[in-house]
Structure formats: structure tokens, C-alpha cells
N, C-alpha and C. Protein backbone atom coordinates (compact mmCIF):
# COMPACT_ATOMS: atom_id res chain seq x y z
N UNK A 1 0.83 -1.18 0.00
CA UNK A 1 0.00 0.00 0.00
C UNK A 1 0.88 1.24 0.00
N UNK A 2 0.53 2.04 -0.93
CA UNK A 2 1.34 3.35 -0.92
C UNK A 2 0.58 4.30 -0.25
N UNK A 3 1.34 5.24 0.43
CA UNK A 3 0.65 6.12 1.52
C UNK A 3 0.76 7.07 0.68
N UNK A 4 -0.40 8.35 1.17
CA UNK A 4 -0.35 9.70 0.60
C UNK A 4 -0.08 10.59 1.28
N UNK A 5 1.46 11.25 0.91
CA UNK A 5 1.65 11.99 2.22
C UNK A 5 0.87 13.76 1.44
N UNK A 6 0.54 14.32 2.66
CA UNK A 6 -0.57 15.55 2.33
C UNK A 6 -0.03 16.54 2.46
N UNK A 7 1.04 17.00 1.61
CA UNK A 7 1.30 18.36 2.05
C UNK A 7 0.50 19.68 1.27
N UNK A 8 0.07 19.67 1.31
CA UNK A 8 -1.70 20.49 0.41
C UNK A 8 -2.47 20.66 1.33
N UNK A 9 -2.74 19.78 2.26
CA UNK A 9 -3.99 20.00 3.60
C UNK A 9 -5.39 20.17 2.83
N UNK A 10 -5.73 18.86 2.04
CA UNK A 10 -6.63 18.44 1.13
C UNK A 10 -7.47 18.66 2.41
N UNK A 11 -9.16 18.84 1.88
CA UNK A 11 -10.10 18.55 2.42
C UNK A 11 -10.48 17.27 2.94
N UNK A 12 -10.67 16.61 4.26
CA UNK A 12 -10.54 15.09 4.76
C UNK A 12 -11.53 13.81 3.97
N UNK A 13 -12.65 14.35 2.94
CA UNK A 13 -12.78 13.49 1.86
C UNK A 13 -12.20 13.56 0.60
N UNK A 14 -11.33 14.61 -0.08
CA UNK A 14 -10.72 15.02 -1.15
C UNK A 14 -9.54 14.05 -0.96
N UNK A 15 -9.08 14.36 0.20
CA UNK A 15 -7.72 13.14 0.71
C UNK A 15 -8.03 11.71 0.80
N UNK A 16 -8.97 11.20 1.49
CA UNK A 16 -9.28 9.97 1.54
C UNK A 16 -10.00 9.61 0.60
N UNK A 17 -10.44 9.99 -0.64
CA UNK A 17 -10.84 9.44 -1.93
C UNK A 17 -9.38 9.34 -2.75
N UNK A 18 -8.17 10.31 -2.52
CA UNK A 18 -6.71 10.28 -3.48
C UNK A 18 -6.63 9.33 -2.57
N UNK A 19 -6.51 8.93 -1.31
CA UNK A 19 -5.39 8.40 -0.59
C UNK A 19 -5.86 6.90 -0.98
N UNK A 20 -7.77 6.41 -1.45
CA UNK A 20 -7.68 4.80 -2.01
C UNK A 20 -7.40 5.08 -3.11
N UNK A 21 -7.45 5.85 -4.10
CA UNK A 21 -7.35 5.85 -5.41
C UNK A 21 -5.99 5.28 -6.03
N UNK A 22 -5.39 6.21 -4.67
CA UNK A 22 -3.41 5.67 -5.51
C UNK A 22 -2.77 4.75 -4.60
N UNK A 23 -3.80 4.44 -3.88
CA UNK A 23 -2.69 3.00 -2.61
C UNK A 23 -2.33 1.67 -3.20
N UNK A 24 -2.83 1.47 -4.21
CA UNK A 24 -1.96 -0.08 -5.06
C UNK A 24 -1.21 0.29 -6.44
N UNK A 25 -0.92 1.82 -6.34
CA UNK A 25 0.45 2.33 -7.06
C UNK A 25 1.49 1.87 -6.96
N UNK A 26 1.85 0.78 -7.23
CA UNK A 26 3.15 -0.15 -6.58
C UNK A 26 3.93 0.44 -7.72
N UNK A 27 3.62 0.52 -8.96
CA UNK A 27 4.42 0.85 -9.87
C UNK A 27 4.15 1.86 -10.91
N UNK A 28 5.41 2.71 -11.39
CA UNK A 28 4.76 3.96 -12.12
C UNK A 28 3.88 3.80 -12.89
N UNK A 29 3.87 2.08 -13.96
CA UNK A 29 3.02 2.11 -14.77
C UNK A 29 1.67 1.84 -13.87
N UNK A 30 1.05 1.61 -12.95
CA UNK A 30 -0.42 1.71 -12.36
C UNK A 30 -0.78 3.02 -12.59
N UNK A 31 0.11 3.94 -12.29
CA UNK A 31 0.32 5.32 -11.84
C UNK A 31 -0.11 5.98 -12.82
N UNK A 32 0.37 5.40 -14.38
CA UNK A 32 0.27 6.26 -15.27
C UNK A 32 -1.06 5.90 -16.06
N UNK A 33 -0.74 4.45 -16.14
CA UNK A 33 -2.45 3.65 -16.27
C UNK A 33 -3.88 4.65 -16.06
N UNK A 34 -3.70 4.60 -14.77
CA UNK A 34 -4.56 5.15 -13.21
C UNK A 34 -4.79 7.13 -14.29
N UNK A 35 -3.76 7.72 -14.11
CA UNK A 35 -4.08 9.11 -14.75
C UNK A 35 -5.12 9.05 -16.07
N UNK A 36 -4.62 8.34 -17.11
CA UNK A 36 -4.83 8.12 -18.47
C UNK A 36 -6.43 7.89 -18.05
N UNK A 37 -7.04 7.31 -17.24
CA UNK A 37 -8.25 6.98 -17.37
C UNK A 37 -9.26 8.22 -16.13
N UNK A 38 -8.60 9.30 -16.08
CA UNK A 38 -9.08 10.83 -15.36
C UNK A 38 -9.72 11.35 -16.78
N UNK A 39 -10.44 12.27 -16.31
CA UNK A 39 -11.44 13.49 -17.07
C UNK A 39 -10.90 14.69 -16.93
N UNK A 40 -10.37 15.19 -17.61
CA UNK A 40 -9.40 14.77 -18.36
C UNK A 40 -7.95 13.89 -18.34
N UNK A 41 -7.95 12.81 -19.54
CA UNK A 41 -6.70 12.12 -19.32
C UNK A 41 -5.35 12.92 -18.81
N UNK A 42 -4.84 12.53 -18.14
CA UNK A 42 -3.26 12.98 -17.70
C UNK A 42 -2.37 11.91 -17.54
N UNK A 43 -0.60 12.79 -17.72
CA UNK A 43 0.27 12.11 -18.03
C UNK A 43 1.62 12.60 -17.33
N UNK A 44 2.77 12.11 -17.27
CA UNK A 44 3.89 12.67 -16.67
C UNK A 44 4.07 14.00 -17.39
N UNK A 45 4.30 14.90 -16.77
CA UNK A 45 4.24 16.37 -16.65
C UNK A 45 5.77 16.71 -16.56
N UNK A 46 6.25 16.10 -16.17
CA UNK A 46 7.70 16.73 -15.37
C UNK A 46 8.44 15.50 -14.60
N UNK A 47 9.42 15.20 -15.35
CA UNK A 47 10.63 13.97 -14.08
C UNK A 47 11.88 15.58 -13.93
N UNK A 48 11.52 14.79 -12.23
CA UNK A 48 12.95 15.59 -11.81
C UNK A 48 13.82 14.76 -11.17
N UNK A 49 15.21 14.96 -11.62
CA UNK A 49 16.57 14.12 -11.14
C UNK A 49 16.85 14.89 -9.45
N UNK A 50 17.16 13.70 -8.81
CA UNK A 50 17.02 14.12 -7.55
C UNK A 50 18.71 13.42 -7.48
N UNK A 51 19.10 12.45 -8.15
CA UNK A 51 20.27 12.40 -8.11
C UNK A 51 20.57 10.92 -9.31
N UNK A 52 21.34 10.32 -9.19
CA UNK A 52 21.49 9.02 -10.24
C UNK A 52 20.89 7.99 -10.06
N UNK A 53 20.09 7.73 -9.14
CA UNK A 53 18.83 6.74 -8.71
C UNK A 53 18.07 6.98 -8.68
N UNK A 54 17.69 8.25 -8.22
CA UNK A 54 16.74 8.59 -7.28
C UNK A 54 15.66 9.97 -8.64
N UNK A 55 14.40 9.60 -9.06
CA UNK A 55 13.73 10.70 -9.74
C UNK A 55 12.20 10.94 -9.51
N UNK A 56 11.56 12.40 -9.44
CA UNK A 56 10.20 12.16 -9.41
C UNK A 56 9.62 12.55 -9.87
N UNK A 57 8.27 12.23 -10.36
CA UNK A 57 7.71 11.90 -11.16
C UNK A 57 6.11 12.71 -11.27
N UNK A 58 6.13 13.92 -11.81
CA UNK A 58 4.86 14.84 -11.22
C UNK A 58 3.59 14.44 -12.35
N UNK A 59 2.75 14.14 -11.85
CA UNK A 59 1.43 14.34 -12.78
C UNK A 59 0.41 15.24 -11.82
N UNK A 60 0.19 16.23 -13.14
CA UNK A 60 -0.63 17.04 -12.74
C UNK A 60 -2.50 16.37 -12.45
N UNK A 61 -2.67 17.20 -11.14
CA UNK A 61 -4.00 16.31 -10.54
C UNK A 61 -4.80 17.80 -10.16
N UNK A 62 -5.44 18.17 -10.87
CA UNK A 62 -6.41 19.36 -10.76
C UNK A 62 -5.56 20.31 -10.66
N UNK A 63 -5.39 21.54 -9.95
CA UNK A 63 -4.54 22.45 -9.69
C UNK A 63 -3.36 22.18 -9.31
N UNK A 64 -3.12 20.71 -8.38
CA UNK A 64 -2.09 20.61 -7.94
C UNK A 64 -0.95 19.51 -8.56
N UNK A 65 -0.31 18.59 -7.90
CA UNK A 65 0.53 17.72 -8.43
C UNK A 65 0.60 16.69 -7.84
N UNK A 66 0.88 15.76 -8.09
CA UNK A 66 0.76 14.50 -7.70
C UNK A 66 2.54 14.01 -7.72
N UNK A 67 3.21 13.82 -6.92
CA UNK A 67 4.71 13.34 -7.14
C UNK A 67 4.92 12.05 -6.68
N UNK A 68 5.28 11.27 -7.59
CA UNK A 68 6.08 9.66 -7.79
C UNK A 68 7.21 9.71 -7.16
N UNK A 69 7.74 9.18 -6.19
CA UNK A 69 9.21 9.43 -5.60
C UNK A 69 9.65 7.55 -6.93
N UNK A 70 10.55 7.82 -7.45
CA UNK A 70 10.66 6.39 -7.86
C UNK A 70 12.75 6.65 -7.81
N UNK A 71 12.78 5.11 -7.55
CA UNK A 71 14.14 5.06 -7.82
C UNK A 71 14.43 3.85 -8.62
């Protein structure tokens, strides 16, 4: 289960509808799967190098962002 950490201070059903939506995100492709099938479809927006392993992975989710920590 992937946790959603909240730094937005979502509204406590806005959060707990993202927080089941993306908890069997085990892998980017669920992740990207999972966007593609939003109103409107969405997609990786932005990878940022955090270092030679380590990158993340933003899809835009209404106003805000959604970040993939993946290594």
C-alpha cells in the first residue's frame, strides 16, 4: 500500500478518496495507467533528477501535483 503523504492539507474526503485511489500504485506504470483513465486524461508532466537513482515523477491532478518518488 502506498501512503499519501498531504502536504496540500486536502479537504478530509478530497484526501481519503486520493489516498484509495493511488494505494496499489506499486508501480509507475499503475500510476500512469490510473491518470490516463481521469477526465481529463493525464500524463507525466515533469521527471525531476534528484540524483542518479533517485527521480520524481509529477502528474498534474487538478490544480495541484501528484509526485512519484521512484528510484
Amino acid at each position: 500500500m502506498i501512503p499519501l503523504i498531504d502536504y496540500a492539507r486536502l479537504a478530509n474526503g478530497e484526501r481519503d478518496a486520493l489516498a484509495s485511489a493511488i494505494a496499489d500504485h506499486t508501480t509507475l506504470e499503475q500510476a500512469l495507467h490510473w491518470a490516463h483513465t481521469l477526465a481529463p486524461p493525464r500524463g507525466v508532466e515533469s521527471v525531476l533528477t534528484q540524483d542518479e537513482y533517485t527521480h520524481d515523477v509529477l502528474i498534474p491532478y487538478g490544480s495541484r501535483y501528484l509526485v512519484y518518488d521512484t528510484s
